[in-house]
Protein backbone atom coordinates (compact mmCIF):
# COMPACT_ATOMS: atom_id res chain seq x y z
CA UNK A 1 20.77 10.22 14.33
CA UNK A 2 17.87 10.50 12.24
CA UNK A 3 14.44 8.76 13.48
CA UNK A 4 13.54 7.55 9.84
CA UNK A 5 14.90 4.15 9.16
CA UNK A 6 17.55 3.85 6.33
CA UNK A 7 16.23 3.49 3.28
CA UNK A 8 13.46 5.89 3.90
CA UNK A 9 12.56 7.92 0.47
CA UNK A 10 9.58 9.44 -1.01
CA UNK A 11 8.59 8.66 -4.58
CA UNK A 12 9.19 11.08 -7.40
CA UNK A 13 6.38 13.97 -7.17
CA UNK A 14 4.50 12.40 -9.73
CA UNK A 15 4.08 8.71 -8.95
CA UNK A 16 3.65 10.76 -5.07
CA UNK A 17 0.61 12.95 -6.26
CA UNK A 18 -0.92 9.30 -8.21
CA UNK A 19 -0.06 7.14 -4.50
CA UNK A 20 -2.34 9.63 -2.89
CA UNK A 21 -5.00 10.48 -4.97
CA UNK A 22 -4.81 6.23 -5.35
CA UNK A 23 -4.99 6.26 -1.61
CA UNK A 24 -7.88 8.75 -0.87
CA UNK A 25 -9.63 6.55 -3.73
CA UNK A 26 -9.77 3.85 -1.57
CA UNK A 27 -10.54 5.59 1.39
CA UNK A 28 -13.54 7.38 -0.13
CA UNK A 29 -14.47 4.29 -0.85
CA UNK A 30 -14.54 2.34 2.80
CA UNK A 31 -15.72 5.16 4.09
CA UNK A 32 -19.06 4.92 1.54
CA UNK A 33 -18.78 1.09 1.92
CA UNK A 34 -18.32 1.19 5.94
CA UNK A 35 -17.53 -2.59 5.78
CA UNK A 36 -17.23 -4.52 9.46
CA UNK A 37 -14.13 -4.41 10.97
CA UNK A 38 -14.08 -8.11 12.88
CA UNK A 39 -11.77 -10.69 13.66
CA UNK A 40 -12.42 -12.08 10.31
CA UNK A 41 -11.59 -8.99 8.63
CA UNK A 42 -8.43 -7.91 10.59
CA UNK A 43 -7.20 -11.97 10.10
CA UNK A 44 -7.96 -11.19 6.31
CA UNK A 45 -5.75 -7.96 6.03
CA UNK A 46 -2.66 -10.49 7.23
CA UNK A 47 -1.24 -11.69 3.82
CA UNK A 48 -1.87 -8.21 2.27
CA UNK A 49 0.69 -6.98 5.28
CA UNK A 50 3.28 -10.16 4.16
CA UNK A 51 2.79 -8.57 0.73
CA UNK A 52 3.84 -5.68 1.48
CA UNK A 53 7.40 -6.76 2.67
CA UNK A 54 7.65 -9.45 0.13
CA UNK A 55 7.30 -6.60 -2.18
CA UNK A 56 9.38 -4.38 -0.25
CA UNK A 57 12.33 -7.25 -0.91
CA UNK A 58 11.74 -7.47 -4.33
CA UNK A 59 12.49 -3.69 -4.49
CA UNK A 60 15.54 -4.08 -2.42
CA UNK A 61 16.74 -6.97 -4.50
CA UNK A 62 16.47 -4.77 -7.58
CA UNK A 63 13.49 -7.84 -9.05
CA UNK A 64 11.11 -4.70 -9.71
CA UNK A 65 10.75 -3.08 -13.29
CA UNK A 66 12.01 0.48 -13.02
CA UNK A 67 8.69 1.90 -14.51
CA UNK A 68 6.88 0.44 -10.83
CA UNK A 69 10.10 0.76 -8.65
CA UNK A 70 9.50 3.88 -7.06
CA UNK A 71 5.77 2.53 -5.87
CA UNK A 72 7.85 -0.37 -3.87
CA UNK A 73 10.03 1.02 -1.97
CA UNK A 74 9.63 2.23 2.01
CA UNK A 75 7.42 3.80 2.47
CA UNK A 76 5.36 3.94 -0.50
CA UNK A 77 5.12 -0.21 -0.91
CA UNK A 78 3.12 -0.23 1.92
CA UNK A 79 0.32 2.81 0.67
CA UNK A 80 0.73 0.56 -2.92
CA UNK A 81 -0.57 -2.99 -0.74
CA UNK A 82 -3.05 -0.86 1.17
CA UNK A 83 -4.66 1.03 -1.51
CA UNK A 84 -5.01 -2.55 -3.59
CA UNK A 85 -6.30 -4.00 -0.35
CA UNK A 86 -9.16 -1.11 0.40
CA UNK A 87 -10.12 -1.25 -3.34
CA UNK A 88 -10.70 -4.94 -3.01
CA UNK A 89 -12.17 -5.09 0.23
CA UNK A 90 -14.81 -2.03 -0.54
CA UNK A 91 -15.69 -3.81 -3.64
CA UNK A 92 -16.30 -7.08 -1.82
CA UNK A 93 -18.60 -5.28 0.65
CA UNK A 94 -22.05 -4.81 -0.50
């Protein structure tokens, strides 16, 4: 029995190596940007996290152009949301 749920797959090395150099992007940037974490904030982040699944769907339901596909599926669609989510959010803080 394997702990990972079904469905589980990396991306191809290169679309990989873009996710987290994407991904350390955005982190660089909230951590420059140190924006509040509050109720507002965390209330915020919701609809990105419904994104994520909605997109996640898509990808299962085969909706996604092959070019993008391997950025949507588990896990990757949800580093994809996040990284557009901490790019937007440290360029709303100023």
């Amino acid at each position: 029995m394997s702990p990972l749920p079904s469905g589980f797959a990396l991306p191809a090395l290169p679309y990989l190596v873009g996710l987290l150099v994407a991904a350390a992007v955005a982190g660089g940037l909230l951590y420059r940007r140190r924006p509040p974490v509050t109720e507002a904030t965390v209330t915020a982040l919701t609809p990105w996290m419904a994104a994520g699944g909605g997109l996640y769907a898509l990808f299962q339901f085969g909706a996604v152009p092959s070019a993008v596909a391997p950025l949507f599926g588990s896990p990757a669609v949800y580093v994809s949301v996040g990284v557009l989510a901490g790019n937007r959010l440290g360029a709303a803080v100023a």
